[in-house]
Protein backbone atom coordinates (compact mmCIF):
# COMPACT_ATOMS: atom_id res chain seq x y z
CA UNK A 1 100.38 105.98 45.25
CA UNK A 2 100.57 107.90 48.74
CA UNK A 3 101.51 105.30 51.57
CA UNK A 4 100.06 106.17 54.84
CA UNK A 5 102.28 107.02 57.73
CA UNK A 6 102.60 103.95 59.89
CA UNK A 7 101.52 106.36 63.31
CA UNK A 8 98.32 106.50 63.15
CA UNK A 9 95.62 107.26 66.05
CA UNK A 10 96.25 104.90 68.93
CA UNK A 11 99.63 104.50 68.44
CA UNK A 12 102.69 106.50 70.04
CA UNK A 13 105.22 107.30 67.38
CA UNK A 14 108.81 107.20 68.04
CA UNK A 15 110.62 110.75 69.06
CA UNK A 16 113.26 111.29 66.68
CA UNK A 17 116.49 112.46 68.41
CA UNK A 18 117.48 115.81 68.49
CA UNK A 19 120.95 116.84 66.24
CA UNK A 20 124.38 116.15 67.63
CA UNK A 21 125.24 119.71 68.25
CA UNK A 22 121.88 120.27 70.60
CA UNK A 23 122.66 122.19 73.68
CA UNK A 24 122.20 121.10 76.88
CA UNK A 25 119.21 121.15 78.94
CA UNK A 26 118.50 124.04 81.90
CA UNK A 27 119.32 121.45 84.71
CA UNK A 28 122.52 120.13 82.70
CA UNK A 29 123.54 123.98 82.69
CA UNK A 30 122.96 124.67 86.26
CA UNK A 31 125.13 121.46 86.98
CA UNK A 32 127.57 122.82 85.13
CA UNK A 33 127.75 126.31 86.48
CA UNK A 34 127.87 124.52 90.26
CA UNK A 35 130.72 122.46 89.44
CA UNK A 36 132.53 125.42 88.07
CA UNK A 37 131.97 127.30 90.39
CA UNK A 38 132.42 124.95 93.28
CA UNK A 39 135.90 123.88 91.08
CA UNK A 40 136.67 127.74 91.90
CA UNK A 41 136.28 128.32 95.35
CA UNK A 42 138.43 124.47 96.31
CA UNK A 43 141.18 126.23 96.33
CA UNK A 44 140.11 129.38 99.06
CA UNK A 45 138.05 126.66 100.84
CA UNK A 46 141.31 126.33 103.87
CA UNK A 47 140.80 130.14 104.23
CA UNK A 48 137.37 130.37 104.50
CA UNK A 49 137.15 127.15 106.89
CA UNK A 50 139.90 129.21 109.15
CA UNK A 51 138.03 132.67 109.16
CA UNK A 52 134.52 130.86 110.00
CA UNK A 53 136.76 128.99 112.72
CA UNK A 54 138.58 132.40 114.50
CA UNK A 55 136.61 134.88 113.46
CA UNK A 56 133.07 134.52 112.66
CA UNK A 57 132.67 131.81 115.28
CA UNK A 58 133.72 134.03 117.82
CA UNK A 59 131.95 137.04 116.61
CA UNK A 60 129.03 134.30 116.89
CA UNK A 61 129.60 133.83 120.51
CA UNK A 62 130.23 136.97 121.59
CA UNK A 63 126.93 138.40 120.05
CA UNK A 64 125.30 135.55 122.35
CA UNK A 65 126.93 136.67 125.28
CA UNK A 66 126.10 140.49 124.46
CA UNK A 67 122.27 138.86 125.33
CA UNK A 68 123.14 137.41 128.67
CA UNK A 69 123.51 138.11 131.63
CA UNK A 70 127.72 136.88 131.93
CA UNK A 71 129.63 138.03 134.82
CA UNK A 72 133.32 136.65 135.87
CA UNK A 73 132.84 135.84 139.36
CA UNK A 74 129.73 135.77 141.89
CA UNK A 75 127.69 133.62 139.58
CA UNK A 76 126.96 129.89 138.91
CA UNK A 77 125.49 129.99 135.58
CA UNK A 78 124.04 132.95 133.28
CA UNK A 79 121.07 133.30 132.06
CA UNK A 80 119.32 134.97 128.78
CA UNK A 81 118.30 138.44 129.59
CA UNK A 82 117.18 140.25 125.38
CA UNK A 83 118.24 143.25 124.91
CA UNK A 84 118.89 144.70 128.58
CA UNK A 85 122.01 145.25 128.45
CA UNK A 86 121.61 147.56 125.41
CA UNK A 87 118.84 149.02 127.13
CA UNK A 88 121.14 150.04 130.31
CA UNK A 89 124.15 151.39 127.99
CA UNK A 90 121.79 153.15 126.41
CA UNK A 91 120.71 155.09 129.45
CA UNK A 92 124.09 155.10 130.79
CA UNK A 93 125.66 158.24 130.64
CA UNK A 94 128.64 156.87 130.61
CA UNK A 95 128.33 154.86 127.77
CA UNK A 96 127.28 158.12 126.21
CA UNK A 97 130.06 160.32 127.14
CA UNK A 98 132.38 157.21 125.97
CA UNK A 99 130.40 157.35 122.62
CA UNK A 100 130.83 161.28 122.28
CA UNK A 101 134.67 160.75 123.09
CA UNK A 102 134.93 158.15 120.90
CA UNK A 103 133.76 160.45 117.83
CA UNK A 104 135.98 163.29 118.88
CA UNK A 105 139.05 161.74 119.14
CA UNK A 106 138.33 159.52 114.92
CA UNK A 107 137.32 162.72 113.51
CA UNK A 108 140.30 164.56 115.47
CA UNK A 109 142.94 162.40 115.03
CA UNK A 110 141.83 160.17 111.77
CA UNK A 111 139.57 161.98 109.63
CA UNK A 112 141.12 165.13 110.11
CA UNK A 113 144.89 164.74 111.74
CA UNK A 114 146.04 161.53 110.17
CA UNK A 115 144.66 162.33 106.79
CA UNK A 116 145.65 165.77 106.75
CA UNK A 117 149.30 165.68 107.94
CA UNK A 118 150.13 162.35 105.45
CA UNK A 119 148.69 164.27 102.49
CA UNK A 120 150.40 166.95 102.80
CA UNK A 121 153.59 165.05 103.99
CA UNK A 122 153.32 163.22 100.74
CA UNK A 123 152.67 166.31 98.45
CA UNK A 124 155.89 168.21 100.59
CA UNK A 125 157.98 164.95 99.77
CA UNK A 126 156.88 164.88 95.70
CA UNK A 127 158.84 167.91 95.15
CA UNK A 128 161.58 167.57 98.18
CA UNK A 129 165.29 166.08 97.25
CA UNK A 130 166.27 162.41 97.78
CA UNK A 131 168.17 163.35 101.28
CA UNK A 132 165.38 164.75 102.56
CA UNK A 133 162.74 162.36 101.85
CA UNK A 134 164.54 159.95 103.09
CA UNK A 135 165.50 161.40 106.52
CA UNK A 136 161.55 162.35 106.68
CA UNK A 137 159.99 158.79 105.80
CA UNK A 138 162.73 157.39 108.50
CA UNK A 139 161.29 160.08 111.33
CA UNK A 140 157.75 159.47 110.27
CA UNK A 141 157.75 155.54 109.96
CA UNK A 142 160.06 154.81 112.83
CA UNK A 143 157.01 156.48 114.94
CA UNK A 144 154.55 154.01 113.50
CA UNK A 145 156.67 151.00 113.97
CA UNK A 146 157.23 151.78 117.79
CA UNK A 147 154.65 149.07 119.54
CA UNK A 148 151.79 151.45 120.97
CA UNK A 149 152.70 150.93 125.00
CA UNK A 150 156.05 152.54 123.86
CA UNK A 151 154.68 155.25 122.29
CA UNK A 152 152.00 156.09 124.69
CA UNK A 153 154.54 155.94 127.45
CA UNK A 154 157.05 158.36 124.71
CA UNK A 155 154.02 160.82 124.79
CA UNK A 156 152.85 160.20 128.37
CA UNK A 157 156.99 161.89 128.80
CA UNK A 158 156.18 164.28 126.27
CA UNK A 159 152.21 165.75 127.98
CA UNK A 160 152.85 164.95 131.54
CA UNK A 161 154.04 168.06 134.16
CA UNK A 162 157.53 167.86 134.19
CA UNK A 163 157.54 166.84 130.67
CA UNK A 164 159.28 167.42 127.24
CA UNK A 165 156.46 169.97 126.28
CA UNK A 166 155.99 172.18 129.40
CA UNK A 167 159.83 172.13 129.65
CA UNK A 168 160.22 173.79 126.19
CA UNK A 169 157.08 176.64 126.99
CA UNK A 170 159.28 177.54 130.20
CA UNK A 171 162.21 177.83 128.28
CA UNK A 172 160.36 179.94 125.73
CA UNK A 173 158.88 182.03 128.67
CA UNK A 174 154.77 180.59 127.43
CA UNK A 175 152.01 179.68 130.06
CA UNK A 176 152.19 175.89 130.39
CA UNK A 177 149.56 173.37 132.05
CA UNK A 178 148.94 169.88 133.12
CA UNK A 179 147.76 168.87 129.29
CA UNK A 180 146.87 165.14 130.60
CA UNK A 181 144.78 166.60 132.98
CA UNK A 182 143.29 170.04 131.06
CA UNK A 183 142.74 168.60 127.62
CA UNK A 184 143.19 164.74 128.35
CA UNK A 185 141.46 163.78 124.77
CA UNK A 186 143.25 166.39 122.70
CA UNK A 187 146.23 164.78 124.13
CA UNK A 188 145.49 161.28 123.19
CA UNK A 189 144.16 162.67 119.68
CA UNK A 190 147.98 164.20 118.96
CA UNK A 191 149.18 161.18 120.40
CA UNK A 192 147.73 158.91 117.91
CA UNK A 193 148.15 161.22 115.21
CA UNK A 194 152.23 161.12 116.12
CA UNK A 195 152.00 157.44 115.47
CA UNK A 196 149.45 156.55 113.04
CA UNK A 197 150.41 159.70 110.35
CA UNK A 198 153.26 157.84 108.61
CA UNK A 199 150.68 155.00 107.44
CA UNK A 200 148.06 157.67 105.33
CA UNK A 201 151.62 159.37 104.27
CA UNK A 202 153.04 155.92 102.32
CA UNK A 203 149.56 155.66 100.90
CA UNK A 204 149.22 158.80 99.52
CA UNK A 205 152.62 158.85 98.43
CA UNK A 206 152.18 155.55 96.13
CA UNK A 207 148.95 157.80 94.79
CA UNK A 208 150.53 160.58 93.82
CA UNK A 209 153.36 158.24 91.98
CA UNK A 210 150.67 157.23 89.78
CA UNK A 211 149.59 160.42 89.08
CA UNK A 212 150.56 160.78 84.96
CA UNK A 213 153.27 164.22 85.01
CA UNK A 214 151.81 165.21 82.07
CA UNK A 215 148.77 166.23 83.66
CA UNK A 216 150.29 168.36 86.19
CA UNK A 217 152.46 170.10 83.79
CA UNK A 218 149.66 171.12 81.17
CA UNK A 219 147.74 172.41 84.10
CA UNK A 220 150.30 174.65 85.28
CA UNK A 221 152.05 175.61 82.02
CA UNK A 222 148.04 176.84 81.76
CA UNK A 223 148.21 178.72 84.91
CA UNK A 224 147.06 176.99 87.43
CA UNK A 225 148.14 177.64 91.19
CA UNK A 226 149.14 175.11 93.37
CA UNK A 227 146.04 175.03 95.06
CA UNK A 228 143.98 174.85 92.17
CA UNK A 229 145.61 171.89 90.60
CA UNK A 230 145.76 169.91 94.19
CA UNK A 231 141.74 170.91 94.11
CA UNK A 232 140.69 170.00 90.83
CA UNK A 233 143.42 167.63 89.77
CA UNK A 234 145.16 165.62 92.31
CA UNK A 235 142.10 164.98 94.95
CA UNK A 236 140.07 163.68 92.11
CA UNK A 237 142.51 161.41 90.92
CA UNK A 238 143.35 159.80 94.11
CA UNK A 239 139.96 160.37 95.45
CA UNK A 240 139.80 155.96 95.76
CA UNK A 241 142.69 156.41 97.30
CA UNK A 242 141.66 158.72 99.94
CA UNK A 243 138.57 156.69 100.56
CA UNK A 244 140.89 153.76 101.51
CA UNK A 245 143.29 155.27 103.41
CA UNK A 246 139.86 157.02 105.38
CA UNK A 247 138.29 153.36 106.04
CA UNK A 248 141.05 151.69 106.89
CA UNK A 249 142.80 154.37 109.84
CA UNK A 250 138.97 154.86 110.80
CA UNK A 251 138.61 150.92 112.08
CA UNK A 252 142.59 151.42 113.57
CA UNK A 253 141.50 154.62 115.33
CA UNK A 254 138.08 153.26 117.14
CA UNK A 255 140.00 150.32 118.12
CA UNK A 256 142.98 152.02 119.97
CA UNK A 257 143.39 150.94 123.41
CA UNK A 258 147.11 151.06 124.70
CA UNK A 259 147.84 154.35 123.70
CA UNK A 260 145.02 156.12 125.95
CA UNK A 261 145.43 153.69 128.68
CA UNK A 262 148.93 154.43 129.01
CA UNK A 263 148.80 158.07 128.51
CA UNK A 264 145.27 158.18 130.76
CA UNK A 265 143.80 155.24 132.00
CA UNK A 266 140.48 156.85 130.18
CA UNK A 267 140.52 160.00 133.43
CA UNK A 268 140.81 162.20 134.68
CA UNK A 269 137.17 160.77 135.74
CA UNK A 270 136.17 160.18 132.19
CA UNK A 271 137.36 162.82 129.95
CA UNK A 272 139.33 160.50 127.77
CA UNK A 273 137.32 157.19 127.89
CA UNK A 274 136.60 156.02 124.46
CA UNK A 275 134.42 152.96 123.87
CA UNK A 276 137.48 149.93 124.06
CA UNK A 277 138.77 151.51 127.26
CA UNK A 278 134.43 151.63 128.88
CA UNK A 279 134.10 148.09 127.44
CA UNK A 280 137.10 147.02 129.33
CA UNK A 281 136.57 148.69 132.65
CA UNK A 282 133.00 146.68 132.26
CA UNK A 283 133.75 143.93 131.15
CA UNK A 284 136.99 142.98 133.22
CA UNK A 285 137.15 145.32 136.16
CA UNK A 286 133.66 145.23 136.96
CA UNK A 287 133.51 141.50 135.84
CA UNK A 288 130.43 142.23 133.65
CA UNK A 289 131.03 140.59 130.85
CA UNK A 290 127.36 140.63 129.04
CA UNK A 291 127.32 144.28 129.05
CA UNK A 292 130.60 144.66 128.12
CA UNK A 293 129.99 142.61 125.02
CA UNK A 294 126.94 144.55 124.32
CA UNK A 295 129.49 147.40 124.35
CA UNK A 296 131.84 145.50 121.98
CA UNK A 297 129.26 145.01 119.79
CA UNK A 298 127.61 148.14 119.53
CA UNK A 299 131.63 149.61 118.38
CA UNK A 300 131.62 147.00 115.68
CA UNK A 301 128.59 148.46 114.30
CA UNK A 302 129.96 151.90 114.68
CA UNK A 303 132.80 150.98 112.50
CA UNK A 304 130.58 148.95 110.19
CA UNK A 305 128.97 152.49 109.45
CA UNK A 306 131.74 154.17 108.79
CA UNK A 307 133.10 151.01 106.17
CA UNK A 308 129.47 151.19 104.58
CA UNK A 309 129.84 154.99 103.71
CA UNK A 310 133.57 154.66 102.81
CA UNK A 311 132.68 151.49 100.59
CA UNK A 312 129.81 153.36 98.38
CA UNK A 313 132.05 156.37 98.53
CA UNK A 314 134.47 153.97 96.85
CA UNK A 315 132.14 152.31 94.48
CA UNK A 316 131.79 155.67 92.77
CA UNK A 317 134.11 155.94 89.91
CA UNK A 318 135.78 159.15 89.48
């Protein structure tokens, strides 16, 4: 005889319970993956407190101040102005020429100068004897240790008149010139390229390191030249490398300010005024402080173009 189930209409029958080994629910599993993941960033929470503290905070304020009207002295109290003072840099021509400058002397003495000369300083050492690499890093480094007033005052010696360069044209019977005062930014741009070269050359000597011997060897047992296996061999392989080393004396070279003030003071009129060296003449000798913000900011966008292009050049895998 069949016995009727005991639920019948009416009545709520009792949910059975699901099997030990159930898995969790979706909100159990997005508790989950919080606490992990808040378990995983405890211990790089001091480091991100201090960066928000000293860095984005005052990034923060300073991008306020870039919409005010700030000044140092004649005024009680500033007030919000938009986006004048982008406006007047804008159509400054100044600010334009200080732009212009500012590209010449990163693609002179970064892109192409830096880059260049510690490549090939790098390659030149690969196949150079112990004595001599050693005597060469020592040259190179110890002129990217000096702190930057001493070297700009080394090559202010060096460009100036009566200096080190003209002296040696005389003694070689060559036309020589007033290079602060002829070709002010080509100055600068070998300046900075004296000092900054040795940090691209320890880079791209650690690259070429890696480099497997094998590879080179095959290639020119098969006869390849020189050039042909630096082409289509050892660029490619250290082609992340390259992109770092790019990035990295890019933001170093638009943020030089010592070197060219030393060597310069931005003149003769404004031949040699990059963007740091306009911002500060606005901002602290002109008392200006709003625009010169503006200024500040508008170079950290400049070099947050260049880091965007660099970083999807470097997301590319070779």
């Amino acid at each position: 005889m069949t016995t009727a189930s005991p639920t019948g209409p009416g009545r709520v029958g009792k949910t059975s319970p699901g099997p030990a080994g159930a898995s969790p629910g979706p909100r159990a599993r997005t508790a989950a993956r919080v606490r992990r993941g808040l378990l995983r960033a405890l211990p790089v929470s001091p480091a991100v407190v201090l960066l928000a503290l000293f860095l984005a905070g005052p990034i923060g304020y300073c991008a306020y101040i870039a919409f005010t009207d700030l000044q140092l002295t004649g005024q009680a109290e500033s007030s919000f102005i938009g986006l004048d003072n982008f406006r007047e840099a804008f159509g400054d021509e100044r600010f334009l020429n200080a732009v212009w400058l500012t590209l010449v002397f990163t693609v002179l003495s970064s892109l192409i100068g830096q880059n260049t000369l510690g490549l090939a300083l790098a390659s030149l050492m690969q196949r150079a004897s112990k004595p001599v690499r050693t005597l060469t890093g020592a040259i190179v480094v110890t002129a990217w240790v000096l702190p930057e007033v001493v070297a700009g005052f080394l090559l202010y010696a060096f460009f100036r008149r009566e200096g080190t360069l003209n002296a040696v044209l005389d003694f070689l019977h060559l036309p020589s010139q007033n290079w602060l005062f002829t070709l002010p930014i080509l100055a600068v741009s070998f300046a900075n390229v004296w000092r900054g070269t040795a940090f691209s050359m320890l880079v791209y000597s650690a690259a070429l390191n890696e480099i497997p011997k094998e590879i080179t060897e095959a290639a020119q047992v098969d006869g390849a030249s020189g050039w042909r296996r630096m082409w289509h061999i050892t660029l490619p392989m250290i082609r992340r490398s390259i992109g770092t080393n790019l990035m990295l004396n890019t933001l170093q070279t638009l943020s030089v300010f010592g070197l060219i003030w030393v060597m310069t003071r931005g003149g003769p009129g404004n031949r040699s005024q990059t963007l740091p060296l306009f911002m500060y003449e606005q901002a602290f000798q002109k008392s200006m402080i709003g625009y010169g913000t503006a200024v500040a900011l508008l170079l950290l966008l400049v070099g947050s173009l260049f880091s965007l292009v660099y970083m999807r050049l470097l997301r590319t895998e070779v």
